[in-house]
C-alpha atoms as a PDB file:
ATOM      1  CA  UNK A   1      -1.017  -5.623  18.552  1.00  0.00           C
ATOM      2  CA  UNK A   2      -0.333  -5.158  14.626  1.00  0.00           C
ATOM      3  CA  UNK A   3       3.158  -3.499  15.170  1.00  0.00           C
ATOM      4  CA  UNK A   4       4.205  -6.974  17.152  1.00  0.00           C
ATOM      5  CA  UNK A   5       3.097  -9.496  14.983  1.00  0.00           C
ATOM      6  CA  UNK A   6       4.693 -12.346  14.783  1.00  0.00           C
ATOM      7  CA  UNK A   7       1.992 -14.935  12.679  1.00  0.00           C
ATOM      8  CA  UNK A   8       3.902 -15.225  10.002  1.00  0.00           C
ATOM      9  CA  UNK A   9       7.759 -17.751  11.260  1.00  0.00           C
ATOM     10  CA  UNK A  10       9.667 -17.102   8.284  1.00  0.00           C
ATOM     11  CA  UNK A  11       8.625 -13.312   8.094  1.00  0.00           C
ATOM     12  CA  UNK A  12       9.242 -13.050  12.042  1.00  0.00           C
ATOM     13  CA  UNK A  13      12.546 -14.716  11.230  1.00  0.00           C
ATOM     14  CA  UNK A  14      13.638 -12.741   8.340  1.00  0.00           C
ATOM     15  CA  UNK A  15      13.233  -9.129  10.688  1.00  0.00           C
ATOM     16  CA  UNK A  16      14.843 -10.259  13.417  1.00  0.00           C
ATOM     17  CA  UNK A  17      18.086 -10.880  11.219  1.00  0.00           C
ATOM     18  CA  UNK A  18      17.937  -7.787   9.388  1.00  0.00           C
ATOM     19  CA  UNK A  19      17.335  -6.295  13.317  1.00  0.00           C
ATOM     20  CA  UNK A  20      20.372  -7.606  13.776  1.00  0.00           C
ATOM     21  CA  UNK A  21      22.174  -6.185  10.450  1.00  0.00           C
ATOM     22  CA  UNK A  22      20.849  -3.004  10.805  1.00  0.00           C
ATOM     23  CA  UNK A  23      19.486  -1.887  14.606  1.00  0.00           C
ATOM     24  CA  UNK A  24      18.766   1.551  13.499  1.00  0.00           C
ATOM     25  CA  UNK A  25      15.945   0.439  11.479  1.00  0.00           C
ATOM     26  CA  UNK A  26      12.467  -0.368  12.228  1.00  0.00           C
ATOM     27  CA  UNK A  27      12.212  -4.080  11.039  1.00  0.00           C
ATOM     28  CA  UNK A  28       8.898  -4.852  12.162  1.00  0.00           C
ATOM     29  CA  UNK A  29       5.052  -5.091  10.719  1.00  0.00           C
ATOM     30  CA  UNK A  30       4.602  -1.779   8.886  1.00  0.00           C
ATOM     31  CA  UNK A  31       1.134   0.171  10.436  1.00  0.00           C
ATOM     32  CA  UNK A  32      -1.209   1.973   7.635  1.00  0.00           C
ATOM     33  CA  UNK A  33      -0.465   5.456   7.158  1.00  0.00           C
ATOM     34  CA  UNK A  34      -2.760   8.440   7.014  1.00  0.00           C
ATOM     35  CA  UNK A  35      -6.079  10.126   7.531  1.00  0.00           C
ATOM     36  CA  UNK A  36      -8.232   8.158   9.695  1.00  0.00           C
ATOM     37  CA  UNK A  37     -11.217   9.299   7.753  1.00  0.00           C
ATOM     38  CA  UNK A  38     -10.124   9.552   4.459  1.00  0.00           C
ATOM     39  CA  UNK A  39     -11.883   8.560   1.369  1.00  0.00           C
ATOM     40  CA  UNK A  40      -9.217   6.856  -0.395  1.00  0.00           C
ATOM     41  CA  UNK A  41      -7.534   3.936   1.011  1.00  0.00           C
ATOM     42  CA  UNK A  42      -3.897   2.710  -1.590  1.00  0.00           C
ATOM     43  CA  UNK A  43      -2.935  -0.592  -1.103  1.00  0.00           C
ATOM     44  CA  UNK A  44       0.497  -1.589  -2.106  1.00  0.00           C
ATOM     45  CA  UNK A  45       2.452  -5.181  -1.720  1.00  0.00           C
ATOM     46  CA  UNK A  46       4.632  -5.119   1.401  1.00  0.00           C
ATOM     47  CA  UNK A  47       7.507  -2.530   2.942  1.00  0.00           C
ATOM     48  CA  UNK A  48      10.726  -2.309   0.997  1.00  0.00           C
ATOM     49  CA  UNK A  49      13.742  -3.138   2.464  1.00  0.00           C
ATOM     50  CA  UNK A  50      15.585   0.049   2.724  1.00  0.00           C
ATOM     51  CA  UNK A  51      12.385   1.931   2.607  1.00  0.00           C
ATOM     52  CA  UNK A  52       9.535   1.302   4.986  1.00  0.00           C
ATOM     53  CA  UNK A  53      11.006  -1.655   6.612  1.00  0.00           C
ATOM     54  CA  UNK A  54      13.729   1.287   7.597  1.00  0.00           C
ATOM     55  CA  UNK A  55      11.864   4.250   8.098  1.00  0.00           C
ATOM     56  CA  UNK A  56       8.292   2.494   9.671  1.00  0.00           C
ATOM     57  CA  UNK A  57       6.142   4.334   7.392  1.00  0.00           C
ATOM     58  CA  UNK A  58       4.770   2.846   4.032  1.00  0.00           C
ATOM     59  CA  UNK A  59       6.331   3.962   1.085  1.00  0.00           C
ATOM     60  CA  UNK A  60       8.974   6.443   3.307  1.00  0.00           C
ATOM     61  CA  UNK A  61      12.356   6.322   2.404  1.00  0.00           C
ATOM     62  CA  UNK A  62      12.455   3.934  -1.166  1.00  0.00           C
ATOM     63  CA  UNK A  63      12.218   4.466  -4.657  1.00  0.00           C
ATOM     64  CA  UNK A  64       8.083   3.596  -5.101  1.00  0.00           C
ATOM     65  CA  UNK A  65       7.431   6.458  -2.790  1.00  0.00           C
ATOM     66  CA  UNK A  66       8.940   9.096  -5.233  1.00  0.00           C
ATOM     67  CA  UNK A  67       6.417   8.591  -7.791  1.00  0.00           C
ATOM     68  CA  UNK A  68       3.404   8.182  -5.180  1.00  0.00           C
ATOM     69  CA  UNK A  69       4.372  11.543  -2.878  1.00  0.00           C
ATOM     70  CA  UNK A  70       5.032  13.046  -5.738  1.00  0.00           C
ATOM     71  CA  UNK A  71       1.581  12.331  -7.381  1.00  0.00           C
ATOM     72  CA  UNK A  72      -0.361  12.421  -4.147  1.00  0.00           C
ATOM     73  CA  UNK A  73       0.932  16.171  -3.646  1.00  0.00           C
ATOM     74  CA  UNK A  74       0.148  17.138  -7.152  1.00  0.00           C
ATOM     75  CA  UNK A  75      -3.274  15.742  -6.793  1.00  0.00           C
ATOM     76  CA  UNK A  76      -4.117  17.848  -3.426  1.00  0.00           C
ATOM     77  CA  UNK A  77      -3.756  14.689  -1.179  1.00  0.00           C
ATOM     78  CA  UNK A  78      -0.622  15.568   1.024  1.00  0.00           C
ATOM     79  CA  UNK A  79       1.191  18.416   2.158  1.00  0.00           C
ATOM     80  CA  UNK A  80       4.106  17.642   0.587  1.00  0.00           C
ATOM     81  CA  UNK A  81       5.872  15.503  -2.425  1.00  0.00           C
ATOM     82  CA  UNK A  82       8.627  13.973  -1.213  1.00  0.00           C
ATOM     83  CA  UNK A  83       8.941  11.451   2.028  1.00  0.00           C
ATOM     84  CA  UNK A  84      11.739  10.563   3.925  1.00  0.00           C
ATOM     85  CA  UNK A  85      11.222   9.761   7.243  1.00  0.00           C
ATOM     86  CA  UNK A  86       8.388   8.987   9.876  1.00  0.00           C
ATOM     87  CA  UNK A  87       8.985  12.035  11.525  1.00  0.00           C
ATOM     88  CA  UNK A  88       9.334  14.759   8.381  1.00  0.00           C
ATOM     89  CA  UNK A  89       6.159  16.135   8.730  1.00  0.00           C
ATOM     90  CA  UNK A  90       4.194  15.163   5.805  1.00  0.00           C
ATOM     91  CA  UNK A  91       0.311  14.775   6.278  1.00  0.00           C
ATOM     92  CA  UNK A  92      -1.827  13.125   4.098  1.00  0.00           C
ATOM     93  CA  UNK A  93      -5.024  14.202   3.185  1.00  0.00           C
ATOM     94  CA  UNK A  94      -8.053  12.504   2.623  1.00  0.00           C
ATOM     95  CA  UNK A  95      -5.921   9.779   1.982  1.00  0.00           C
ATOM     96  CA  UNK A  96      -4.565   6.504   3.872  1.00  0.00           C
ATOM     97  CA  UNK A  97      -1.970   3.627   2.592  1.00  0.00           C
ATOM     98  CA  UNK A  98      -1.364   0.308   3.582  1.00  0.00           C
ATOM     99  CA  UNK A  99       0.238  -2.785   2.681  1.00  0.00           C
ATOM    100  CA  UNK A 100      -1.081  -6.472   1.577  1.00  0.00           C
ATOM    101  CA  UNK A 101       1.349  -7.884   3.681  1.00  0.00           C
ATOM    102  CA  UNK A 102       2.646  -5.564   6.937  1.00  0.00           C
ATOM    103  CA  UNK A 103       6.306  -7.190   7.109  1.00  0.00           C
ATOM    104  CA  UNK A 104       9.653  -7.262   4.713  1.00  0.00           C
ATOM    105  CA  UNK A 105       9.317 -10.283   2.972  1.00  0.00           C
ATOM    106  CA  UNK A 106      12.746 -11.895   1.644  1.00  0.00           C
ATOM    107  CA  UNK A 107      13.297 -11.098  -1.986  1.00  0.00           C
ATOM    108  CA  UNK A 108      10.208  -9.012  -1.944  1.00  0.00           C
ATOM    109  CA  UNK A 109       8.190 -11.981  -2.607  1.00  0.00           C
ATOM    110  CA  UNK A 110       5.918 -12.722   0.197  1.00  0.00           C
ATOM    111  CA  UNK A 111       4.387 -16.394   0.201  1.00  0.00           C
ATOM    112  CA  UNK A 112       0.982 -17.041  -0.770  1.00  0.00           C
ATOM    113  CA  UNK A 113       0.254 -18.625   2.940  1.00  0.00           C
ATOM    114  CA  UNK A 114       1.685 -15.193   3.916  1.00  0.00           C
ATOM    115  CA  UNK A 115      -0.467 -12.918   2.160  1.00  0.00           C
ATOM    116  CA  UNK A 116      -3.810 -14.984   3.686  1.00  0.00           C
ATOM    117  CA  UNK A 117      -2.309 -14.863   7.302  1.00  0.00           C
ATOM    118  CA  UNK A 118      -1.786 -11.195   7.194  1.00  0.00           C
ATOM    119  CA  UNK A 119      -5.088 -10.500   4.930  1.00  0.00           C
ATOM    120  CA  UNK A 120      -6.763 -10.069   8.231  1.00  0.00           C
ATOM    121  CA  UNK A 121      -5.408  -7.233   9.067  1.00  0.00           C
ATOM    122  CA  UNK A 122      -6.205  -5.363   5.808  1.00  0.00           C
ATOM    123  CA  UNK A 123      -9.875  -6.317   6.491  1.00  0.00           C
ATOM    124  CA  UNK A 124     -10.287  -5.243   9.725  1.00  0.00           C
ATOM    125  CA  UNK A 125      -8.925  -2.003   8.405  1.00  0.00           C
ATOM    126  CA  UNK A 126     -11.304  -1.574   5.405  1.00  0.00           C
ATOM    127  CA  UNK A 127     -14.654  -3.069   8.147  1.00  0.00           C
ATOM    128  CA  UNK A 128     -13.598  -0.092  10.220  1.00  0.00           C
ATOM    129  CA  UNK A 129     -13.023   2.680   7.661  1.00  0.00           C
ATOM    130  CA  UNK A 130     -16.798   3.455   6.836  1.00  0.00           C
ATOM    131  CA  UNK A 131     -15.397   6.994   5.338  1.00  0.00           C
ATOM    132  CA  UNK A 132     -13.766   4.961   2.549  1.00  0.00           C
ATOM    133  CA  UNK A 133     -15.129   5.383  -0.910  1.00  0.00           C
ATOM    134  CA  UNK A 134     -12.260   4.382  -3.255  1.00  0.00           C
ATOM    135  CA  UNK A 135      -9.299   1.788  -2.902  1.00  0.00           C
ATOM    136  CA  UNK A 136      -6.355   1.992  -4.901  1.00  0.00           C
ATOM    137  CA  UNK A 137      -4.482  -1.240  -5.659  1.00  0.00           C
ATOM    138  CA  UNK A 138      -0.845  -0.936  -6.718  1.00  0.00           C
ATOM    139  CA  UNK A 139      -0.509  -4.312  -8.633  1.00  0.00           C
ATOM    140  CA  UNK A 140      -2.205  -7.631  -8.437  1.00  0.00           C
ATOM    141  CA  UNK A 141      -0.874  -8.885  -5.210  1.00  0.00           C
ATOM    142  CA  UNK A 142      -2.444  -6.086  -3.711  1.00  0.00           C
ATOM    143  CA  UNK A 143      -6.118  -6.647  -6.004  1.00  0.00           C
ATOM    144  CA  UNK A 144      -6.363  -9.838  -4.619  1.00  0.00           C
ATOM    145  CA  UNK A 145      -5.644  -9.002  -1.045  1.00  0.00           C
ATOM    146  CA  UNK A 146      -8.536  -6.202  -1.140  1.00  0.00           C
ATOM    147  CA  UNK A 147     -11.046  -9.081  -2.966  1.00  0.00           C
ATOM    148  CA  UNK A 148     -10.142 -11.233  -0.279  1.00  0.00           C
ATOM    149  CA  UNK A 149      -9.843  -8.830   2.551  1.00  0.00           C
ATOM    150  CA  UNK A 150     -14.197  -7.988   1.527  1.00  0.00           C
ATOM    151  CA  UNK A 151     -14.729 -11.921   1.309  1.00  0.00           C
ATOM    152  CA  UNK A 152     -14.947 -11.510  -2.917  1.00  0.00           C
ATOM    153  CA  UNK A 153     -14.122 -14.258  -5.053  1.00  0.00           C
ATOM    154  CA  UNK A 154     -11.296 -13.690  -7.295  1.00  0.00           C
ATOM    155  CA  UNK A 155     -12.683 -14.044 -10.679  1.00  0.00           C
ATOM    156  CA  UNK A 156     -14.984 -11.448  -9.561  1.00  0.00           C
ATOM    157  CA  UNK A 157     -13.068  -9.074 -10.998  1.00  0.00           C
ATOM    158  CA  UNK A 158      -9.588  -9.317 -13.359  1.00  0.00           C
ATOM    159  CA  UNK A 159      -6.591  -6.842 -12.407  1.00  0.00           C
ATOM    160  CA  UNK A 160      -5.665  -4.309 -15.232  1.00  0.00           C
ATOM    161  CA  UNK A 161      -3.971  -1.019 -14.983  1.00  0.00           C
ATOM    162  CA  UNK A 162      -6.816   1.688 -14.861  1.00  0.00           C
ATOM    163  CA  UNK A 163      -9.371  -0.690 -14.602  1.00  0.00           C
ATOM    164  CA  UNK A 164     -12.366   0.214 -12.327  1.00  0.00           C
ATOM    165  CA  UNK A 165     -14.396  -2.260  -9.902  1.00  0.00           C
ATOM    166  CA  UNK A 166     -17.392  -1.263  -8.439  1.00  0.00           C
ATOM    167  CA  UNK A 167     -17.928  -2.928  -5.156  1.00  0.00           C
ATOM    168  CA  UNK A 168     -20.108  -3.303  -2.428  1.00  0.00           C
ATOM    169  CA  UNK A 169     -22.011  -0.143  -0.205  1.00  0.00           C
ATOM    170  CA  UNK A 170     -21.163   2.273  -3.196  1.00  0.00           C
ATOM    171  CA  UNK A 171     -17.099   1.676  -3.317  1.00  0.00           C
ATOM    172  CA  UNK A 172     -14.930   1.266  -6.082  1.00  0.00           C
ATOM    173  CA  UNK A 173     -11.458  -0.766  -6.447  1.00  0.00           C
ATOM    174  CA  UNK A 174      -9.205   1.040  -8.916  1.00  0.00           C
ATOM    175  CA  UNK A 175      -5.672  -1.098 -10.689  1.00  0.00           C
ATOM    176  CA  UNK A 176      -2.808   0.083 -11.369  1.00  0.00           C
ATOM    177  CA  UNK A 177       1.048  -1.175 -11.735  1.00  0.00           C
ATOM    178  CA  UNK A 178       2.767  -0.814  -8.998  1.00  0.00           C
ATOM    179  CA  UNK A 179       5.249   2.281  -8.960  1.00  0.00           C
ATOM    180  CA  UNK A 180       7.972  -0.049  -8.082  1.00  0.00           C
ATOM    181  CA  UNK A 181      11.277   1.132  -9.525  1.00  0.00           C
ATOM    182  CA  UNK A 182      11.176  -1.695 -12.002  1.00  0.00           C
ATOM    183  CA  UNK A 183       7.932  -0.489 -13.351  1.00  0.00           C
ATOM    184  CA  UNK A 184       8.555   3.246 -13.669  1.00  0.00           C
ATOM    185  CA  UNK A 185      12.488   2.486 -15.231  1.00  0.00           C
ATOM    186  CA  UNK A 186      11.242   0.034 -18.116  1.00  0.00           C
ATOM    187  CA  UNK A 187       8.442   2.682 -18.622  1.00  0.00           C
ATOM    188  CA  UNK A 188       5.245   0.035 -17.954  1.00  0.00           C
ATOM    189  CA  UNK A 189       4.309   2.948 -15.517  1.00  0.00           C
ATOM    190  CA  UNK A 190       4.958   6.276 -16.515  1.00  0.00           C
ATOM    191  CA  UNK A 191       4.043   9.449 -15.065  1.00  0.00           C
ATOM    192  CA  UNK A 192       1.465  10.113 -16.862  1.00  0.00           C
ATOM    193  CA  UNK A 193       0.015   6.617 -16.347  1.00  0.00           C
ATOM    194  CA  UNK A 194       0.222   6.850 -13.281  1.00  0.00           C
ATOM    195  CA  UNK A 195      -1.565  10.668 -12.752  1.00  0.00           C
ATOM    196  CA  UNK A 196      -4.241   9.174 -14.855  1.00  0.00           C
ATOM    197  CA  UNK A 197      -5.439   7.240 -12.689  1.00  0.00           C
ATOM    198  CA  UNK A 198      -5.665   9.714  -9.545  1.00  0.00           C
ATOM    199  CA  UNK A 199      -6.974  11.880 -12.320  1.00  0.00           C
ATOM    200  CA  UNK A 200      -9.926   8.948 -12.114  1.00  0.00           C
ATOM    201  CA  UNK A 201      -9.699   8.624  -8.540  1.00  0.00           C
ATOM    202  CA  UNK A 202     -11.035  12.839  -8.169  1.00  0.00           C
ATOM    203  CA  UNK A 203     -13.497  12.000 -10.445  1.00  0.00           C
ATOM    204  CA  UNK A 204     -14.594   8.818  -8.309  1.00  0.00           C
ATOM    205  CA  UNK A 205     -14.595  11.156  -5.075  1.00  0.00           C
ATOM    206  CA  UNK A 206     -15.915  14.526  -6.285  1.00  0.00           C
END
């Protein structure tokens, strides 16, 4: 079961301590968010400390999700902008997110042995989502998990922001920069970046 995973020792190790430092949170593997049939399947890096790694929901609760809700709502794809908690009510629609790696990693930085062991996971999901037409990667970590995750080599295709990929049985792998809060403050994402590329993404699904 995803939600106890425990492949990863110094990822297991690293939630139970912050179990321990903060028992209200949820401080386990993160589960994919969303419509079960949707269309469009956003990939980011891994849960954010105070964000989903508290709350249990990807991008719930930290300073990435403002941008995203925010930009998923304006673009018709859930029912509200902001998200705060697992249990607010928001619905997405036609629309699904997930993580590279399901766990907190220290620092943010997951290991490169880490983002393999986990990979499976994000492949199962994508060889069961036959609905799926167009996968958003929030930065490179998160590219080269999808090119592994469909068995692609990675010079197949080079990460750039708004670049598009088509892939195998008619799907497409859109870049962009993560909407980390690094990314939007220094302005290598902006808002308008950033609707850009959902602006693509409608395009891509009609």
């Amino acid at each position: 079961m995803l939600e106890e995973c425990a492949s990863c020792p110094r990822l297991a190790g690293f939630l139970a301590e912050v179990r321990h430092q903060h028992p209200g949170y949820h401080a386990r593997p993160v589960l994919p968010f969303g419509d079960p049939r949707a269309r469009l399947l956003i990939v980011g890096l891994a849960p954010g400390m105070h964000g989903a790694n508290r709350s249990g929901r990807p991008f719930t609760g930290d300073h990435a999700g403002i941008l995203l809700y925010e930009t998923l709502h304006a673009f018709g794809l859930a029912s509200r902008p902001v998200s705060v908690a697992r249990d607010d009510g928001l619905e997405l629609i036609d629309c699904r997110i997930t993580n590279a790696v399901k766990c907190l990693p220290p620092q943010n930085k997951p290991e490169p042995a880490e983002i393999r062991t986990c990979n499976r996971h994000l492949a199962e999901e994508i060889a069961a989502s036959p609905d799926v037409r167009v996968i958003l990667a929030l930065g490179q970590i998160a590219h080269q998990a999808v090119l592994l995750a469909l068995g692609m080599k990675q010079g197949a295709c080079a990460f750039g922001h708004g670049a598009r990929h088509a892939l195998t049985e008619g799907r497409v792998l859109i870049d962009s920069y993560h909407c980390s809060r690094y990314n939007t403050q220094t302005r290598r994402l902006t808002t308008a970046d950033f609707h850009d590329v959902f602006r693509n993404i409608r395009t891509e699904l009609g």
